[in-house]
N, C-alpha and C. Protein backbone atom coordinates (compact mmCIF):
# COMPACT_ATOMS: atom_id res chain seq x y z
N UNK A 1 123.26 128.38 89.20
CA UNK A 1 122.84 127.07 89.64
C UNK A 1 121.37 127.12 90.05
N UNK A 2 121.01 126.20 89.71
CA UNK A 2 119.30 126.18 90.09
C UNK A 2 119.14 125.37 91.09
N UNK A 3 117.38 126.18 92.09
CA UNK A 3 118.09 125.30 93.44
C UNK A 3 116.28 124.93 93.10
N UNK A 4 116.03 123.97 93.92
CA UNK A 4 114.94 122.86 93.80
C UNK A 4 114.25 123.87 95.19
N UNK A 5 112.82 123.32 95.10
CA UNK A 5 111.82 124.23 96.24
C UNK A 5 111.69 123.84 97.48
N UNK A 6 113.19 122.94 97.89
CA UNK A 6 113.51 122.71 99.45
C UNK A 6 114.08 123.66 100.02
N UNK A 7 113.95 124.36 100.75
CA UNK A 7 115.07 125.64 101.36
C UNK A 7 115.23 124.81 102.88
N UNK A 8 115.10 123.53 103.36
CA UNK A 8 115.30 123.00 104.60
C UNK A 8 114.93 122.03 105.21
N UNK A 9 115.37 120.84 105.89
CA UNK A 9 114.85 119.30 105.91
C UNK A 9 113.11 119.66 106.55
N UNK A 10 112.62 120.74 107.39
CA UNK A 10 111.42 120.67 107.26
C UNK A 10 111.02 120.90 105.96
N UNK A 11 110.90 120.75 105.03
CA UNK A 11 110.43 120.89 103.91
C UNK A 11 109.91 120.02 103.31
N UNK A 12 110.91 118.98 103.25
CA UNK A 12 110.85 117.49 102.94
C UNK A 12 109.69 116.95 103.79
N UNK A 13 109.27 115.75 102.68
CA UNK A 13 108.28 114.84 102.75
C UNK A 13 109.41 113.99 103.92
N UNK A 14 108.24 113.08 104.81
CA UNK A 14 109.05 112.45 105.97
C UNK A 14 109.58 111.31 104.48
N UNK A 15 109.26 110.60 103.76
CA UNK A 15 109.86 109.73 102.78
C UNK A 15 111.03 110.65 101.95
N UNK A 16 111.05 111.82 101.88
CA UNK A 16 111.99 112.23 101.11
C UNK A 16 113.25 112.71 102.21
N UNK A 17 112.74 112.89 103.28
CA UNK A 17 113.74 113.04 104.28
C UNK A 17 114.64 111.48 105.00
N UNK A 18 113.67 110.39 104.66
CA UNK A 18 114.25 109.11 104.68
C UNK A 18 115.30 108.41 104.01
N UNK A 19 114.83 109.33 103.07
CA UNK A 19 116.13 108.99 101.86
C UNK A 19 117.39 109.66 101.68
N UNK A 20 116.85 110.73 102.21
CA UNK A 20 118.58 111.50 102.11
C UNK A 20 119.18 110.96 103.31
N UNK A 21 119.27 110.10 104.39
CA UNK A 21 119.63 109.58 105.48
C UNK A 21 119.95 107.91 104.76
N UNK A 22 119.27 107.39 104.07
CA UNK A 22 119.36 106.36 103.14
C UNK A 22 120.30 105.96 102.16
N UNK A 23 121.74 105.40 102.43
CA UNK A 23 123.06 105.16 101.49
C UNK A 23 123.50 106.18 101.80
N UNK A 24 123.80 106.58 103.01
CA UNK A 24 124.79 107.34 103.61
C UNK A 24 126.30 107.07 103.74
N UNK A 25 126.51 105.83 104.19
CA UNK A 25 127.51 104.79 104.17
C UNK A 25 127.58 104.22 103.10
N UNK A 26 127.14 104.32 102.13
CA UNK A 26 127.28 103.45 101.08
C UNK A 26 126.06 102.03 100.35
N UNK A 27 126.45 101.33 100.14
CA UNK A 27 125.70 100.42 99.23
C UNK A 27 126.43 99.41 98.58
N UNK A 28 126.35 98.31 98.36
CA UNK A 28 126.89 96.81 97.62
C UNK A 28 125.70 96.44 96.88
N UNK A 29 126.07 95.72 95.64
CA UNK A 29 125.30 95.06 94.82
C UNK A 29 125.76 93.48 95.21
N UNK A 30 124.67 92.99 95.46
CA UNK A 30 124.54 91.92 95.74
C UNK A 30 123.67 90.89 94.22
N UNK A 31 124.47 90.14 94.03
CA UNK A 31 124.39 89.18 92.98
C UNK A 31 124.52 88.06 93.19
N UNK A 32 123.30 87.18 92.74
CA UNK A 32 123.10 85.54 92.62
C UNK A 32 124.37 84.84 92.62
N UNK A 33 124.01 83.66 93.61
CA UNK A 33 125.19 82.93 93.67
C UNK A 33 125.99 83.29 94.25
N UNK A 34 126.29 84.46 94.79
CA UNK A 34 127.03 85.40 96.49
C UNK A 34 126.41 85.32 97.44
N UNK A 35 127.18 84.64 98.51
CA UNK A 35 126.49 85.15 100.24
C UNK A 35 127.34 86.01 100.80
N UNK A 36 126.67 87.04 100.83
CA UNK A 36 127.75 88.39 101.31
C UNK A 36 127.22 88.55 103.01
N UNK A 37 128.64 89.01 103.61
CA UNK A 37 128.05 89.11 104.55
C UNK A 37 128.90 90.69 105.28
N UNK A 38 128.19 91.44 106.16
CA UNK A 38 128.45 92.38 106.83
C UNK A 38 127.19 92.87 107.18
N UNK A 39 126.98 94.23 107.53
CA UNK A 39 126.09 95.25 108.28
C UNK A 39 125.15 96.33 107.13
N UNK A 40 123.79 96.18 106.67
CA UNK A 40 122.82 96.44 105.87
C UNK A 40 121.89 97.14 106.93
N UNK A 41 121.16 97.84 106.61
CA UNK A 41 119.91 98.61 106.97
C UNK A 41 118.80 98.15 105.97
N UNK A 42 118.97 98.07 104.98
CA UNK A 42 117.90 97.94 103.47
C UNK A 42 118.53 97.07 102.28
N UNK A 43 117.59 96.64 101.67
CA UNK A 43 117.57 95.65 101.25
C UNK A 43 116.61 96.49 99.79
N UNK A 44 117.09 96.78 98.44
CA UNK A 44 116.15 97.26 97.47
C UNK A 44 116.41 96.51 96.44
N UNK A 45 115.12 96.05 95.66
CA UNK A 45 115.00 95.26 94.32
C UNK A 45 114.95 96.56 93.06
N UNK A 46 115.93 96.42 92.51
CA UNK A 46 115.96 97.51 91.12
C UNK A 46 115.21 96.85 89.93
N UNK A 47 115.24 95.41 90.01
CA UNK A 47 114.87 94.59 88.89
C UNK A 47 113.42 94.34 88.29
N UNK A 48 113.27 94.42 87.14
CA UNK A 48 111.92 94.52 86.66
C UNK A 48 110.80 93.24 86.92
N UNK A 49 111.91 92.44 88.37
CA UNK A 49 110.72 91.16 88.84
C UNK A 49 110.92 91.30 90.05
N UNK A 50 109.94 90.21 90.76
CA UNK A 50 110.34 89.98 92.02
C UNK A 50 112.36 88.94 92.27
N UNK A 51 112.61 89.10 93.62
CA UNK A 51 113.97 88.32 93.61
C UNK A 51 114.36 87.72 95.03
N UNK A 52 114.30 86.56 94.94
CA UNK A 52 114.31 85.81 96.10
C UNK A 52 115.46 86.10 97.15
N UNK A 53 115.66 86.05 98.44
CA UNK A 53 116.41 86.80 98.90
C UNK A 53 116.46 86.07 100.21
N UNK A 54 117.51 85.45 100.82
CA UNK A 54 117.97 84.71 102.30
C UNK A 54 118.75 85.41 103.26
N UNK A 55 117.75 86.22 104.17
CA UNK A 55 118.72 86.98 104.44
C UNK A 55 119.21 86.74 106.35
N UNK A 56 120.13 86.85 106.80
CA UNK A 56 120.46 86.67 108.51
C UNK A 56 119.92 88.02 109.21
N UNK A 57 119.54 87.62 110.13
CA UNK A 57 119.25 89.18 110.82
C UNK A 57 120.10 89.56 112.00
N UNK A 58 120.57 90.20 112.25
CA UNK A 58 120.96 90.70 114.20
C UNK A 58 120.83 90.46 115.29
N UNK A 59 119.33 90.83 114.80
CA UNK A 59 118.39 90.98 115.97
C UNK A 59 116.81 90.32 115.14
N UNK A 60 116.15 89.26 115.61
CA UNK A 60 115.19 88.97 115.00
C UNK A 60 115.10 87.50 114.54
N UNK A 61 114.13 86.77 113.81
CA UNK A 61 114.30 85.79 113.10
C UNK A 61 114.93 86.06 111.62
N UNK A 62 115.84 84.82 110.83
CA UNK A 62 116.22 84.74 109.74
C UNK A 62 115.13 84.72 108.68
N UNK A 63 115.30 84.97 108.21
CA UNK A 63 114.22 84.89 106.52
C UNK A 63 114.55 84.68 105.14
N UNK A 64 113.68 84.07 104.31
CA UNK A 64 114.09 83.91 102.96
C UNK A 64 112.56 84.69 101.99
N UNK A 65 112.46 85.65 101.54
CA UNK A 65 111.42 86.55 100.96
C UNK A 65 111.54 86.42 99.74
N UNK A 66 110.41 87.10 99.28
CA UNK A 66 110.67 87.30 97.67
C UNK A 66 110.71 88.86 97.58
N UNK A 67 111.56 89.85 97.04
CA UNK A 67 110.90 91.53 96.99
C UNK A 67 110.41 91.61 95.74
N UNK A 68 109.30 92.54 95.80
CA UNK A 68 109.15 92.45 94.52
C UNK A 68 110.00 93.36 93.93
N UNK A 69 109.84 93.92 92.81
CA UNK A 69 110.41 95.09 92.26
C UNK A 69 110.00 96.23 92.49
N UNK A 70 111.42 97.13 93.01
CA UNK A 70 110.56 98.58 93.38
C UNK A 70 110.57 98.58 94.83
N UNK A 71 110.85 97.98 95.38
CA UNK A 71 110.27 97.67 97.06
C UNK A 71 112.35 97.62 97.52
N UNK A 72 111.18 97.85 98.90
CA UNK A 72 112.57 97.67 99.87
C UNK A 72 112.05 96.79 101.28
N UNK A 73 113.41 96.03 101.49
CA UNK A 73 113.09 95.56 102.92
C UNK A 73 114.21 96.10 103.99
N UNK A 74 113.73 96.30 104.93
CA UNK A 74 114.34 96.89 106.24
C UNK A 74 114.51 95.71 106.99
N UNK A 75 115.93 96.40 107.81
CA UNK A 75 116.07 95.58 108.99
C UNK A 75 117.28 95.23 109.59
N UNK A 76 118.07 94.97 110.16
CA UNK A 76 119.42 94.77 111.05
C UNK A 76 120.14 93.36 110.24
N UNK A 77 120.26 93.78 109.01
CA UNK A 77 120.66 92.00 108.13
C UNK A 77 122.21 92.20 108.42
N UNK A 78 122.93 91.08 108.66
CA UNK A 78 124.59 90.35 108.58
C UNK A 78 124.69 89.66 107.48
N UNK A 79 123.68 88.80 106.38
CA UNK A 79 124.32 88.38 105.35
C UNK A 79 123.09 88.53 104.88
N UNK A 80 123.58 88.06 103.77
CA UNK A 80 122.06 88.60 102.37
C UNK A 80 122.98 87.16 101.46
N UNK A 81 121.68 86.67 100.58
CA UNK A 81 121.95 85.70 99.42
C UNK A 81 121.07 85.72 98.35
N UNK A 82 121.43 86.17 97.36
CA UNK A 82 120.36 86.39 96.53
C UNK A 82 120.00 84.78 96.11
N UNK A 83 119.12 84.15 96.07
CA UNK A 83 118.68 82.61 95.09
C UNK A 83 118.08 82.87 94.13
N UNK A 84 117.65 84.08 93.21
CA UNK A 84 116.92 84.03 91.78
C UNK A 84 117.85 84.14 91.06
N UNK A 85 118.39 83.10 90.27
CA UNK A 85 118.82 83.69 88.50
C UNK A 85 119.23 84.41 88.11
N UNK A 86 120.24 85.00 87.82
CA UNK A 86 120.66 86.43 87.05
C UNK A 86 119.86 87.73 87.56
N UNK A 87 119.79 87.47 88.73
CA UNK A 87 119.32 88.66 89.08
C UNK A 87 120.27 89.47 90.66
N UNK A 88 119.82 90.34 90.86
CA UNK A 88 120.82 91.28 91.61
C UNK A 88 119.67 92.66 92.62
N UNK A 89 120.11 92.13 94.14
CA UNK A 89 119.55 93.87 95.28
C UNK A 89 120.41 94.53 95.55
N UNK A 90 120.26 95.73 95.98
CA UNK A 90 121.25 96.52 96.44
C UNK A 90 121.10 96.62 97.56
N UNK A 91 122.45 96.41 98.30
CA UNK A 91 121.99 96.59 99.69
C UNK A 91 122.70 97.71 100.73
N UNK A 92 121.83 98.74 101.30
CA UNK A 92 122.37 99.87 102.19
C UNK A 92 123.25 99.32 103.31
N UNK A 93 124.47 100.07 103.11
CA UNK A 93 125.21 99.50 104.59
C UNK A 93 124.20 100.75 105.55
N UNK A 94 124.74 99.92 107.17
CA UNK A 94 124.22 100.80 107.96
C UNK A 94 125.06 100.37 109.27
């Protein structure tokens, strides 16, 4: 087995150490025309555009964003709604 040139979480980049802590619990695909609701940490656009996104928070004010693609949004969300078109985020439970 071949092992990669981490021998230990000091090793890791603080972003690469973010991520292995990142979809720990899991993950839902969230798709247009669903208001899903439960407990998220992150909020990521896979899609080759930006994707409009209504989301409740916890703790904080509510918001409606656009992500672009590639990006992530953080934060203490209870429901998520995607409003773009055939499009779809993934969202980290937490």
């Amino acid at each position: 087995m071949a092992r990669g040139k981490h021998k230990g979480i000091q090793h890791y980049t603080v972003q690469e150490s973010n991520n292995l802590l990142l979809g720990q619990l899991g993950f839902d695909k969230v798709s247009e025309g669903t208001a899903e609701t439960g407990n998220w940490v992150a909020i990521y656009n896979p899609d080759g555009s930006a994707v409009e996104v209504a989301v409740t928070c916890a703790v904080g004010d509510d918001i409606t964003v656009n992500i672009v693609s590639g990006t992530y949004l953080y934060g203490p969300f209870t429901s998520i709604e995607v409003n773009t078109s055939s499009k779809h985020v993934i969202a980290y439970r937490g």
